[in-house]
PDB file of N, CA and C in Angstrom:
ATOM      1  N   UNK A   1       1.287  12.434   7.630  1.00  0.00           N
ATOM      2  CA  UNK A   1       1.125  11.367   8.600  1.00  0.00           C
ATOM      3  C   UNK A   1      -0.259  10.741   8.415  1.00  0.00           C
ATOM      4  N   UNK A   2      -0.069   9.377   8.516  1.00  0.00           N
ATOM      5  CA  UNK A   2      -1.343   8.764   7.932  1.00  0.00           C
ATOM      6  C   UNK A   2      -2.682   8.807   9.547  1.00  0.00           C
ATOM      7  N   UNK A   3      -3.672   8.436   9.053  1.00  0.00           N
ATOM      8  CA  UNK A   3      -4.523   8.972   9.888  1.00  0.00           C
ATOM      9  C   UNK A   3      -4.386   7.402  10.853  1.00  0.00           C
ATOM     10  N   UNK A   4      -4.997   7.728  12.276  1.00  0.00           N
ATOM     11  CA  UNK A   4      -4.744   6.397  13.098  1.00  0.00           C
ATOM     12  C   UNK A   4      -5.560   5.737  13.184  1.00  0.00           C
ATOM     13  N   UNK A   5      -5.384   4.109  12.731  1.00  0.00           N
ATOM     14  CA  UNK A   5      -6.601   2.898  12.848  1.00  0.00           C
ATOM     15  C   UNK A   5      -7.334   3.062  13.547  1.00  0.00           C
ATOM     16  N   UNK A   6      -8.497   3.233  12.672  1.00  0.00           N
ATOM     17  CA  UNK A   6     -10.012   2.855  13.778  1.00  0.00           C
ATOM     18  C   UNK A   6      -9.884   1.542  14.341  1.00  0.00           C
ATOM     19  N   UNK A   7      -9.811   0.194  13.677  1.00  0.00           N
ATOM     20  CA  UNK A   7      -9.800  -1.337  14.067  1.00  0.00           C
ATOM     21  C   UNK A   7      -7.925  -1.439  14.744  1.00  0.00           C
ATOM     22  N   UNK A   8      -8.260  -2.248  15.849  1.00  0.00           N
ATOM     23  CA  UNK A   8      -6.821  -3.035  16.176  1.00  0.00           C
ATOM     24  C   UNK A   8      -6.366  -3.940  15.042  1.00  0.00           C
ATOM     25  N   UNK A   9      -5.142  -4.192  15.297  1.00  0.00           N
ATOM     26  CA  UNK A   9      -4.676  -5.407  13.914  1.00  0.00           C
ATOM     27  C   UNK A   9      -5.252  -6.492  14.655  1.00  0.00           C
ATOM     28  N   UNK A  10      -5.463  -6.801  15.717  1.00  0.00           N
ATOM     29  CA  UNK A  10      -6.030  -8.144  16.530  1.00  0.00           C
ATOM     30  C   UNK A  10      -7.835  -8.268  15.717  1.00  0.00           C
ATOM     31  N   UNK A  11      -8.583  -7.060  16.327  1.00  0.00           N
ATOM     32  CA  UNK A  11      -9.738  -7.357  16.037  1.00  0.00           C
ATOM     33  C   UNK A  11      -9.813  -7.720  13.913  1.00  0.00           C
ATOM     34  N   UNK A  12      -8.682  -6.902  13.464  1.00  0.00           N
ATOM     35  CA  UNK A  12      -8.801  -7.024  11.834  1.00  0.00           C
ATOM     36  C   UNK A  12      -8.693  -8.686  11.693  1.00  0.00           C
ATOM     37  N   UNK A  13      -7.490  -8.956  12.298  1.00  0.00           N
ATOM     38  CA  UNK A  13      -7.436 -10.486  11.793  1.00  0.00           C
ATOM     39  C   UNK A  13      -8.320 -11.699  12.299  1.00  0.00           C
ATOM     40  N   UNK A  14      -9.156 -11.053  13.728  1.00  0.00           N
ATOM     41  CA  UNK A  14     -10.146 -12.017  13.839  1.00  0.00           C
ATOM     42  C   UNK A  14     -10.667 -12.095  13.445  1.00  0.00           C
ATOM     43  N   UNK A  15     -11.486 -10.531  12.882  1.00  0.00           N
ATOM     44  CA  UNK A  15     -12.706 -10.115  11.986  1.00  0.00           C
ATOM     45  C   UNK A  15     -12.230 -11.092  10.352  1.00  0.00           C
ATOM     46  N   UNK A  16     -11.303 -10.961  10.299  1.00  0.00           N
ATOM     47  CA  UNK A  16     -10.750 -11.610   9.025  1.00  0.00           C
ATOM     48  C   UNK A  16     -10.646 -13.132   8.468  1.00  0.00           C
ATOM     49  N   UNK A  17     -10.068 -13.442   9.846  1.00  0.00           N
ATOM     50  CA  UNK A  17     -10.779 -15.246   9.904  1.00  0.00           C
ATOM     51  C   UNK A  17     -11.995 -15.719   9.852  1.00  0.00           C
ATOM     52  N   UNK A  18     -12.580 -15.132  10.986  1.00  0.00           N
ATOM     53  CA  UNK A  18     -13.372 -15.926  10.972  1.00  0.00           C
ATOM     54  C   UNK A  18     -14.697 -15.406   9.731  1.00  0.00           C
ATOM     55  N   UNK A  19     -14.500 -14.609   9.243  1.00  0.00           N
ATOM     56  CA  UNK A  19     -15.232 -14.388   7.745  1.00  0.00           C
ATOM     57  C   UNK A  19     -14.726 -15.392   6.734  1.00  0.00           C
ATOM     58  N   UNK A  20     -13.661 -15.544   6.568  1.00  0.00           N
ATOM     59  CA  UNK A  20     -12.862 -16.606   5.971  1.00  0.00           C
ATOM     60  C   UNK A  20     -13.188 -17.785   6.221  1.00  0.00           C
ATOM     61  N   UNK A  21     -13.689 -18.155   7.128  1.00  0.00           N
ATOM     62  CA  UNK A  21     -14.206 -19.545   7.826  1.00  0.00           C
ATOM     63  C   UNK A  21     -15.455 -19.648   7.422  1.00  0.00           C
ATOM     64  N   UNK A  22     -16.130 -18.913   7.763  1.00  0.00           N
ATOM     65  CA  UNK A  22     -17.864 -18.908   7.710  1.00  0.00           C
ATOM     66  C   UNK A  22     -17.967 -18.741   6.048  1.00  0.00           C
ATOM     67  N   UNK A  23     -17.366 -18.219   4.849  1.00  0.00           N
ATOM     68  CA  UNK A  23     -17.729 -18.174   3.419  1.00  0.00           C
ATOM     69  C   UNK A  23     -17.027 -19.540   3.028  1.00  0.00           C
ATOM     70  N   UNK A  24     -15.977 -20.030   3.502  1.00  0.00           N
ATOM     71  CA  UNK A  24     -15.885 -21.408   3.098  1.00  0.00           C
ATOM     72  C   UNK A  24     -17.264 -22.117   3.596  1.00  0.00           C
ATOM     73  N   UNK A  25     -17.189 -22.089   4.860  1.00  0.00           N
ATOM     74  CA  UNK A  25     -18.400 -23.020   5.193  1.00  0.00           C
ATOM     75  C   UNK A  25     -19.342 -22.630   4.469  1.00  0.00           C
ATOM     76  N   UNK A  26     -20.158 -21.381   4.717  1.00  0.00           N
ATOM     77  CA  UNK A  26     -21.393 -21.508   3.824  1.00  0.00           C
ATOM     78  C   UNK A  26     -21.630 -21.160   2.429  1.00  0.00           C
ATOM     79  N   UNK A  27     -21.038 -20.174   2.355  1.00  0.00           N
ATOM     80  CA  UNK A  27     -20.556 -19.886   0.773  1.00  0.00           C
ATOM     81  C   UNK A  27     -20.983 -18.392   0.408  1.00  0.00           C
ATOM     82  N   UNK A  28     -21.763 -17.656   1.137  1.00  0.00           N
ATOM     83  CA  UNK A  28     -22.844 -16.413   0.801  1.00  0.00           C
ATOM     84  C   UNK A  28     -21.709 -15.688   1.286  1.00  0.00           C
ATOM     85  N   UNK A  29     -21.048 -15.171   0.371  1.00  0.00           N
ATOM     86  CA  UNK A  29     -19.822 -14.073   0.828  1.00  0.00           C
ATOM     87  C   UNK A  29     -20.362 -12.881   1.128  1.00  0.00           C
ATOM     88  N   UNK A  30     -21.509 -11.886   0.869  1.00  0.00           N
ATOM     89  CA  UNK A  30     -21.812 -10.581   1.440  1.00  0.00           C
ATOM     90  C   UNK A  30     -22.417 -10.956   2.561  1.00  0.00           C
ATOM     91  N   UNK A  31     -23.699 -12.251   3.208  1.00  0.00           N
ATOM     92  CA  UNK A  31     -24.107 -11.871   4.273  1.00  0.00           C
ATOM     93  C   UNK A  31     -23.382 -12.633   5.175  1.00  0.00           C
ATOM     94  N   UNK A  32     -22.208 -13.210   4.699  1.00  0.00           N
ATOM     95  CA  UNK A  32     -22.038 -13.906   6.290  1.00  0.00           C
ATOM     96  C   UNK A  32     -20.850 -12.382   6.145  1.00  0.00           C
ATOM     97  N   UNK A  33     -20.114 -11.698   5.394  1.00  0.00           N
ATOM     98  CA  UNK A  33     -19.550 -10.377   5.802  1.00  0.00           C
ATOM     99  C   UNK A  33     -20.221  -9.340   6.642  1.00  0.00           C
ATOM    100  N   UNK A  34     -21.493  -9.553   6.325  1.00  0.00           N
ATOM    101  CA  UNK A  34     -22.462  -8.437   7.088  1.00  0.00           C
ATOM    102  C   UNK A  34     -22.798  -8.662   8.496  1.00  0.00           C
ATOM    103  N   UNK A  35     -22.943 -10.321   8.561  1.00  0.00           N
ATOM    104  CA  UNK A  35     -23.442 -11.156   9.358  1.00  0.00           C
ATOM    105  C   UNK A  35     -22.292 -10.645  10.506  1.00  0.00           C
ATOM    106  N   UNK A  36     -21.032 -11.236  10.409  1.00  0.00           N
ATOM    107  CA  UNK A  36     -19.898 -10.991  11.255  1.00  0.00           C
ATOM    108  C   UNK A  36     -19.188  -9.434  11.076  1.00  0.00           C
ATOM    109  N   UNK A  37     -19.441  -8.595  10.234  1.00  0.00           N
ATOM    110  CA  UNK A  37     -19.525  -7.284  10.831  1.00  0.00           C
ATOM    111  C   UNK A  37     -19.985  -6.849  12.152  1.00  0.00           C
ATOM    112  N   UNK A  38     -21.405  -7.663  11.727  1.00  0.00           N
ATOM    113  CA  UNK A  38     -22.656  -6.819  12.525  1.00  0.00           C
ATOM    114  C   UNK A  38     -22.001  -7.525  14.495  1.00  0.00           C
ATOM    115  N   UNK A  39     -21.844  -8.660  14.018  1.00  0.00           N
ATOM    116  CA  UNK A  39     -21.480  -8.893  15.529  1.00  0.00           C
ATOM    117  C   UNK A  39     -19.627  -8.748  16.272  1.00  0.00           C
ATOM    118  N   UNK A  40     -18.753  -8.138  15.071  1.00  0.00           N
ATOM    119  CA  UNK A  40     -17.759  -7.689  16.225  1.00  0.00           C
ATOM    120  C   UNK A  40     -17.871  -6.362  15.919  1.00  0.00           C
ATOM    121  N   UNK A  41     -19.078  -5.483  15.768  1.00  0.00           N
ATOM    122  CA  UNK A  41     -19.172  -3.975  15.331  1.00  0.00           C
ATOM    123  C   UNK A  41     -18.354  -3.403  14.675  1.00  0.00           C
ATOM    124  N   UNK A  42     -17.866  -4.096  13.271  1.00  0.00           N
ATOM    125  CA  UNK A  42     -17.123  -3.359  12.280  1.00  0.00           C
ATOM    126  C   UNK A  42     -18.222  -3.164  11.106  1.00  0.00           C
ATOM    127  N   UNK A  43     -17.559  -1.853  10.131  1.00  0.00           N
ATOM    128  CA  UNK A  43     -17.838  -1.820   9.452  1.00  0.00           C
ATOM    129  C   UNK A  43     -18.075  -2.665   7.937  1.00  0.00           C
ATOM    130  N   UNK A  44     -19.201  -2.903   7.567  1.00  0.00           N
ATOM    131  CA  UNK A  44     -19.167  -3.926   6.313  1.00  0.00           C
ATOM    132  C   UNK A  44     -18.309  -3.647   5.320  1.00  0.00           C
ATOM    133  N   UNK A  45     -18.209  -2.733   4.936  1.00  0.00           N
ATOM    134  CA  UNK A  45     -16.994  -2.532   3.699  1.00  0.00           C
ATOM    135  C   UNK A  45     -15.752  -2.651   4.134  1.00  0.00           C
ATOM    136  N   UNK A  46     -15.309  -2.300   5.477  1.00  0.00           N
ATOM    137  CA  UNK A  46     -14.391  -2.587   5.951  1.00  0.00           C
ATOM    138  C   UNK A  46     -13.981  -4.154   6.092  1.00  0.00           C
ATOM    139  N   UNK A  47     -14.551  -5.180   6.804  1.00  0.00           N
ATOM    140  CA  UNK A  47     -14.546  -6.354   6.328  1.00  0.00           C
ATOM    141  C   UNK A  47     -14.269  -6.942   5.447  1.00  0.00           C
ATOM    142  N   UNK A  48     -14.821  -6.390   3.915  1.00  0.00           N
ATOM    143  CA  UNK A  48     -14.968  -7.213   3.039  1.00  0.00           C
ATOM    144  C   UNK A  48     -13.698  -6.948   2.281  1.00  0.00           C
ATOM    145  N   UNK A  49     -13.063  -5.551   2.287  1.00  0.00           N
ATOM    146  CA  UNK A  49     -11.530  -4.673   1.978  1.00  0.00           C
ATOM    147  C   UNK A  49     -10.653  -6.098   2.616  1.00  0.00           C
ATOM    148  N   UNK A  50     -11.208  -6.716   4.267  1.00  0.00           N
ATOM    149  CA  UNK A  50      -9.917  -6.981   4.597  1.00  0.00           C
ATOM    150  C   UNK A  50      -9.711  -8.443   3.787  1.00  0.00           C
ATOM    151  N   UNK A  51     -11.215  -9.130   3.854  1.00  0.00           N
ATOM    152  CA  UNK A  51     -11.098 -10.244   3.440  1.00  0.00           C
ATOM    153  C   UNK A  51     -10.684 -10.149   1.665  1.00  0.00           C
ATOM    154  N   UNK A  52     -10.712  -9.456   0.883  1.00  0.00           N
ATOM    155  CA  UNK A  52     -10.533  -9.305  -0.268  1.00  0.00           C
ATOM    156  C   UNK A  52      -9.185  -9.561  -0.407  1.00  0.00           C
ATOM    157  N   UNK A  53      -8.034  -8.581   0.838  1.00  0.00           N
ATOM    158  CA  UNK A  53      -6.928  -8.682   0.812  1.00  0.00           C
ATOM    159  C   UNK A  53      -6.395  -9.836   1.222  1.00  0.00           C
ATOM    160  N   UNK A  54      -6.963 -10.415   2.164  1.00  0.00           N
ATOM    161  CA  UNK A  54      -6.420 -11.832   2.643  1.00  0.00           C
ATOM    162  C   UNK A  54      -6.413 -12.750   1.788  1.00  0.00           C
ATOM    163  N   UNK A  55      -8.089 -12.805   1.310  1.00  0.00           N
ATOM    164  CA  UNK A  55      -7.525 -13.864  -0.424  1.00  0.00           C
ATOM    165  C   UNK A  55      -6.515 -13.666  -1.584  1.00  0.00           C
ATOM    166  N   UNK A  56      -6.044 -12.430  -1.929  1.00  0.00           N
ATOM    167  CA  UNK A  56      -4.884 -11.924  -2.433  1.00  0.00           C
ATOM    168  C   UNK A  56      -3.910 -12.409  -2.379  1.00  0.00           C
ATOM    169  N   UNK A  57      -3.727 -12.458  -1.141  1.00  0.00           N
ATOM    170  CA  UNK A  57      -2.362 -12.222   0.238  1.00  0.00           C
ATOM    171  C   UNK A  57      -2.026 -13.937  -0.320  1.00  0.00           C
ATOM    172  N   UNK A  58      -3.285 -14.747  -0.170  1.00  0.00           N
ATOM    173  CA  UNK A  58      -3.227 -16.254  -0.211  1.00  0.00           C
ATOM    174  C   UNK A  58      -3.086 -16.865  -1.276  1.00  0.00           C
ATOM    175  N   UNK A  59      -3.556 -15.940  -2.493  1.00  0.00           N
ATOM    176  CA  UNK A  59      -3.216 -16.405  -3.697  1.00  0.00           C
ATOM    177  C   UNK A  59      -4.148 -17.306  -4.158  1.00  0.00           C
ATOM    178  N   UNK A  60      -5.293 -16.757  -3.486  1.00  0.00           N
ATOM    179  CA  UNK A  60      -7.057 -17.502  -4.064  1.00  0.00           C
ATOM    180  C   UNK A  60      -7.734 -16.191  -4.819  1.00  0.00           C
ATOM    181  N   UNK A  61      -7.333 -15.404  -4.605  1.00  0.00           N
ATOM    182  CA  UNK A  61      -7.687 -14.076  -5.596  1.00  0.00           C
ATOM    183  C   UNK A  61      -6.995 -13.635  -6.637  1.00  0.00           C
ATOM    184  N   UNK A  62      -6.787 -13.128  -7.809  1.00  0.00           N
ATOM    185  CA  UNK A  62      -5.633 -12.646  -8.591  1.00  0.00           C
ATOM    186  C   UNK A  62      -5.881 -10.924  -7.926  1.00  0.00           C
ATOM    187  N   UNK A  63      -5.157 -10.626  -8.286  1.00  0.00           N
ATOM    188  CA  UNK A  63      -4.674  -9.016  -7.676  1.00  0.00           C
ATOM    189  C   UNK A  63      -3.075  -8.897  -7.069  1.00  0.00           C
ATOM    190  N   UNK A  64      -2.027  -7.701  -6.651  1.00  0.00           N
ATOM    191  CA  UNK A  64      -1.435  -7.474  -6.089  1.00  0.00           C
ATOM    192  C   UNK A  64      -1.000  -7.627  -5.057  1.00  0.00           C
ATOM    193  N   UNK A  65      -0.394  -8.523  -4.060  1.00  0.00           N
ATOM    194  CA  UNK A  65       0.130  -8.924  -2.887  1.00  0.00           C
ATOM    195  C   UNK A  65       0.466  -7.757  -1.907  1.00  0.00           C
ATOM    196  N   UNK A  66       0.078  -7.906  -0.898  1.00  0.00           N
ATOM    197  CA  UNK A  66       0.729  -7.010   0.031  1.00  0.00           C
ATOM    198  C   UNK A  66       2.099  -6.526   0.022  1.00  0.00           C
ATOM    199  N   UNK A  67       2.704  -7.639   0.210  1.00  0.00           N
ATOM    200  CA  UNK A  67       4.391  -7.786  -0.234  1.00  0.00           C
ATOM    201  C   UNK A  67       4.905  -6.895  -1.046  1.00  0.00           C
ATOM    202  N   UNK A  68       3.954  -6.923  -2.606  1.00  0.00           N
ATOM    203  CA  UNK A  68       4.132  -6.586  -3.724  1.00  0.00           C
ATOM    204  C   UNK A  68       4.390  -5.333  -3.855  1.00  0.00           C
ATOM    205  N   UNK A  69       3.162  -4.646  -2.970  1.00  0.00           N
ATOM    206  CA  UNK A  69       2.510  -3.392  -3.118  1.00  0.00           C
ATOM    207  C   UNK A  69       3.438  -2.332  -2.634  1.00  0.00           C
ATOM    208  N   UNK A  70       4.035  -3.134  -1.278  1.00  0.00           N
ATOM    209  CA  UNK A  70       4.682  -1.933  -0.072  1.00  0.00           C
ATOM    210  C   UNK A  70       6.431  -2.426  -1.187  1.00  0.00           C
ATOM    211  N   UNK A  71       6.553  -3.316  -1.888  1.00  0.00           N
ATOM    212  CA  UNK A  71       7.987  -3.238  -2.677  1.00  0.00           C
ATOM    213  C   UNK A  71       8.114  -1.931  -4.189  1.00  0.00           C
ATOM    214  N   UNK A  72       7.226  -2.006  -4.212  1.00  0.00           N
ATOM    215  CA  UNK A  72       6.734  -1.403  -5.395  1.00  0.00           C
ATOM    216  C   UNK A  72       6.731   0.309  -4.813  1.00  0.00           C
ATOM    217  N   UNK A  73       5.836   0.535  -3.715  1.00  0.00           N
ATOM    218  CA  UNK A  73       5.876   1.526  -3.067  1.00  0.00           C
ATOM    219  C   UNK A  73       7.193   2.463  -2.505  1.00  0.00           C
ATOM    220  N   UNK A  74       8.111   1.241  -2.233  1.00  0.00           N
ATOM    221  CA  UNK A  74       9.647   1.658  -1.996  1.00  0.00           C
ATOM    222  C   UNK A  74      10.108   1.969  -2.919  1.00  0.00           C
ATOM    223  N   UNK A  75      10.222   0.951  -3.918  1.00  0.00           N
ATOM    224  CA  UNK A  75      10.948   1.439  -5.465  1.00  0.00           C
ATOM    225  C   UNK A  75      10.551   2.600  -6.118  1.00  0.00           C
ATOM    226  N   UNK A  76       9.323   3.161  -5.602  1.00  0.00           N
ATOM    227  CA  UNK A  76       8.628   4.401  -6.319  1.00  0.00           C
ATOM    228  C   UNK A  76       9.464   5.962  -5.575  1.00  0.00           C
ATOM    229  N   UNK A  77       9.183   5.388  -4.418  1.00  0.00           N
ATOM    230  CA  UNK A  77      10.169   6.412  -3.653  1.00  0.00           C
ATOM    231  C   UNK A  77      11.495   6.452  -3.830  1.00  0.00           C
ATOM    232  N   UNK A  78      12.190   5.473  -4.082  1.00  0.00           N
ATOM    233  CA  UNK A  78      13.433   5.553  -4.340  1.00  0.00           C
ATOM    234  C   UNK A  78      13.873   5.963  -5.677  1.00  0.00           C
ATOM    235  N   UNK A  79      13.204   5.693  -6.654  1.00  0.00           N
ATOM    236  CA  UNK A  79      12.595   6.410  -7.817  1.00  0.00           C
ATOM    237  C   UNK A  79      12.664   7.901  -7.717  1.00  0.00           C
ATOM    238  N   UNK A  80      11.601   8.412  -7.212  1.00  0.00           N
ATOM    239  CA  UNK A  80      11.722   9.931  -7.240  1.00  0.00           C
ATOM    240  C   UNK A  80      12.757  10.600  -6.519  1.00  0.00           C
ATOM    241  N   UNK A  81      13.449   9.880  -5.456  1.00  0.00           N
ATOM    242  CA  UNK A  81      14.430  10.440  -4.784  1.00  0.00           C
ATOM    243  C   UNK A  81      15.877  10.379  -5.902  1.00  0.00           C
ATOM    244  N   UNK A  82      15.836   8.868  -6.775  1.00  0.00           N
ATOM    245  CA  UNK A  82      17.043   9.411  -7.674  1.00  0.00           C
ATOM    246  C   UNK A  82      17.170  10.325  -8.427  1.00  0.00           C
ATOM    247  N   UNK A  83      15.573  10.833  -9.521  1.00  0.00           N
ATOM    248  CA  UNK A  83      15.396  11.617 -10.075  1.00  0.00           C
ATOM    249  C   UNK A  83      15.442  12.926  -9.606  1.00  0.00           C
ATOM    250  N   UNK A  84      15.500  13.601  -8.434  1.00  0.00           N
ATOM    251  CA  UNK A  84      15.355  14.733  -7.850  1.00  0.00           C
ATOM    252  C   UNK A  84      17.645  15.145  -7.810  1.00  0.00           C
ATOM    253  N   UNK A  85      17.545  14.019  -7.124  1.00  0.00           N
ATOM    254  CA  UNK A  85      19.070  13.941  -7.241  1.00  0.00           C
ATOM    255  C   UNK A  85      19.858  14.241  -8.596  1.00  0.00           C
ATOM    256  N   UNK A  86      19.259  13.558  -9.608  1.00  0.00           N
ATOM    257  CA  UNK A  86      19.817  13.768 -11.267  1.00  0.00           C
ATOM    258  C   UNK A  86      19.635  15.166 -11.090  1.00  0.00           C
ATOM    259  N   UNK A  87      18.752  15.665 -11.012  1.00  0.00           N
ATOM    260  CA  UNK A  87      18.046  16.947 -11.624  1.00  0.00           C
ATOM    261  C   UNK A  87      19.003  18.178 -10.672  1.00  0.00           C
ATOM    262  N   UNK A  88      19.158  17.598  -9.374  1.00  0.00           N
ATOM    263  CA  UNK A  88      20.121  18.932  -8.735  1.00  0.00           C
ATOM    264  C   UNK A  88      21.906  18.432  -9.343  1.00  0.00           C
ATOM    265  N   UNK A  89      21.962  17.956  -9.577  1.00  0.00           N
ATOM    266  CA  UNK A  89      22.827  17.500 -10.697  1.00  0.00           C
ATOM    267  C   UNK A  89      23.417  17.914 -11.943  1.00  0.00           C
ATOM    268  N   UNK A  90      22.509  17.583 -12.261  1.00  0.00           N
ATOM    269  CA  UNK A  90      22.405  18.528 -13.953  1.00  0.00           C
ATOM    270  C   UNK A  90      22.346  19.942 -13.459  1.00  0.00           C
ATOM    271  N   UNK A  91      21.189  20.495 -12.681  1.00  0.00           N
ATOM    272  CA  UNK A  91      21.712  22.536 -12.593  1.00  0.00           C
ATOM    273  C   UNK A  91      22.848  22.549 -11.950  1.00  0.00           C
ATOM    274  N   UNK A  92      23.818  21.850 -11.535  1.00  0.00           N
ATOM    275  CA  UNK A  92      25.071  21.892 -10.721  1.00  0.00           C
ATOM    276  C   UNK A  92      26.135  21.659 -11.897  1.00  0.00           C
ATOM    277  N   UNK A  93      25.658  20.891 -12.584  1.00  0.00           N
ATOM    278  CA  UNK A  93      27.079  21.520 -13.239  1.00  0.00           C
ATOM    279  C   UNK A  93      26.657  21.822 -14.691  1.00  0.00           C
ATOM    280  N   UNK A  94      25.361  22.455 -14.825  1.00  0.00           N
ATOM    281  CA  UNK A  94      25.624  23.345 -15.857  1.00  0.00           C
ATOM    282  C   UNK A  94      26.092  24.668 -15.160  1.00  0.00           C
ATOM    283  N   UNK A  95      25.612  25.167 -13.974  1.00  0.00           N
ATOM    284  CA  UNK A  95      25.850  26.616 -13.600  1.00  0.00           C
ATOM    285  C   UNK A  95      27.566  26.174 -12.841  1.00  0.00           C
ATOM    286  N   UNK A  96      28.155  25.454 -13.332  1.00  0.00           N
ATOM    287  CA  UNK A  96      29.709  25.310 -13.363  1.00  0.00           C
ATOM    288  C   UNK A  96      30.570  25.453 -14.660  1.00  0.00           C
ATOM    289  N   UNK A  97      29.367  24.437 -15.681  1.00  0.00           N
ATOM    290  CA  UNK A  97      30.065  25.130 -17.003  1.00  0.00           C
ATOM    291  C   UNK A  97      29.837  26.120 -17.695  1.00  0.00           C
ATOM    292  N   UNK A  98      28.598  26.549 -16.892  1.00  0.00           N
ATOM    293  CA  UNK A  98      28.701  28.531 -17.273  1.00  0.00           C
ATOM    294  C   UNK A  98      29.771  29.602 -16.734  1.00  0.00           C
ATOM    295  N   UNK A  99      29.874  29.220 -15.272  1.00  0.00           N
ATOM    296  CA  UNK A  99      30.814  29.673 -14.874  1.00  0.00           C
ATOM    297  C   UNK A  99      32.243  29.652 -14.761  1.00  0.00           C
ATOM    298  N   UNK A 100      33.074  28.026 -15.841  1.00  0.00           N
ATOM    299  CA  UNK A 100      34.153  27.926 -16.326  1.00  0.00           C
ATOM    300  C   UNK A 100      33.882  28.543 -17.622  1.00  0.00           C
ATOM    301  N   UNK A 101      33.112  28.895 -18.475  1.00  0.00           N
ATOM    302  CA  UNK A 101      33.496  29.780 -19.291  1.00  0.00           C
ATOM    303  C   UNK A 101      33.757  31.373 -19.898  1.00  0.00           C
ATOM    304  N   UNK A 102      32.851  31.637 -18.524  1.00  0.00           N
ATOM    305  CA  UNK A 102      32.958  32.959 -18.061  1.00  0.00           C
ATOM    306  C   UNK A 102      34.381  33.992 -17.776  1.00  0.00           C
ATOM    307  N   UNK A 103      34.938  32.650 -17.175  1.00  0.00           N
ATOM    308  CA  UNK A 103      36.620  32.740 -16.563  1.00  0.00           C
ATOM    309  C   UNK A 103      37.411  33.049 -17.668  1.00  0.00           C
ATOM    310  N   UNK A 104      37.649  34.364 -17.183  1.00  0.00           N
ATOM    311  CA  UNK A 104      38.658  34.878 -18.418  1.00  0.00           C
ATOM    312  C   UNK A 104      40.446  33.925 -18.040  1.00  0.00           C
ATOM    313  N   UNK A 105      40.726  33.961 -19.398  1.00  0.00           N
ATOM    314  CA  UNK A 105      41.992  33.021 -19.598  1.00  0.00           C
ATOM    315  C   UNK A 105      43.265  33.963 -19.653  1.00  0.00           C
ATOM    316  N   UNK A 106      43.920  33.565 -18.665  1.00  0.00           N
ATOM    317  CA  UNK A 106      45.675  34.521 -18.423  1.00  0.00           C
ATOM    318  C   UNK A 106      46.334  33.577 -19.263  1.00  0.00           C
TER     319      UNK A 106
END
């Protein structure tokens, strides 16, 4: 179980705009991150994680999409869940065709 958000999704996406706002406007991407950290009391790296992802998200960054990530994440799981399945599979019916040949013939 994943551990529980320090930030609300409310305060993330304000914290997130309006960083987004203020580096268009001024352009200094670490201190206006630090700048608006410092005044809705988040963490700076935290900030800059979210805004990193939001430009992503927008397709002003190259990197992996959110979208992308949690599809990819499913397919991985669904992935290992087929493979686990093959595999009880395969010992299922080899220890069947051990045991049809075992069977003595009338």
């Amino acid at each position: 179980m994943p551990a529980p958000k320090k930030y609300s999704d409310e305060l993330r996406e304000r914290a997130t705009r309006m960083a987004l706002d203020a580096i268009a406007a001024e352009g200094q991407r670490m201190a206006v991150i630090r700048r608006v950290a410092g005044q809705l009391d988040v963490h700076p790296e935290a900030l800059r994680t979210w805004v990193k992802r939001a430009e992503i998200d927008a397709g002003a960054a190259p990197g992996r999409t959110s979208d992308d990530a949690a599809r990819i994440a499913e397919l991985e799981r669904e992935v290992r869940g087929l493979r686990r399945a093959n595999e009880i599979l395969k010992t299922a019916s080899a220890f069947f065709a051990a045991a049809e040949l075992d069977r003595t013939i009338k």
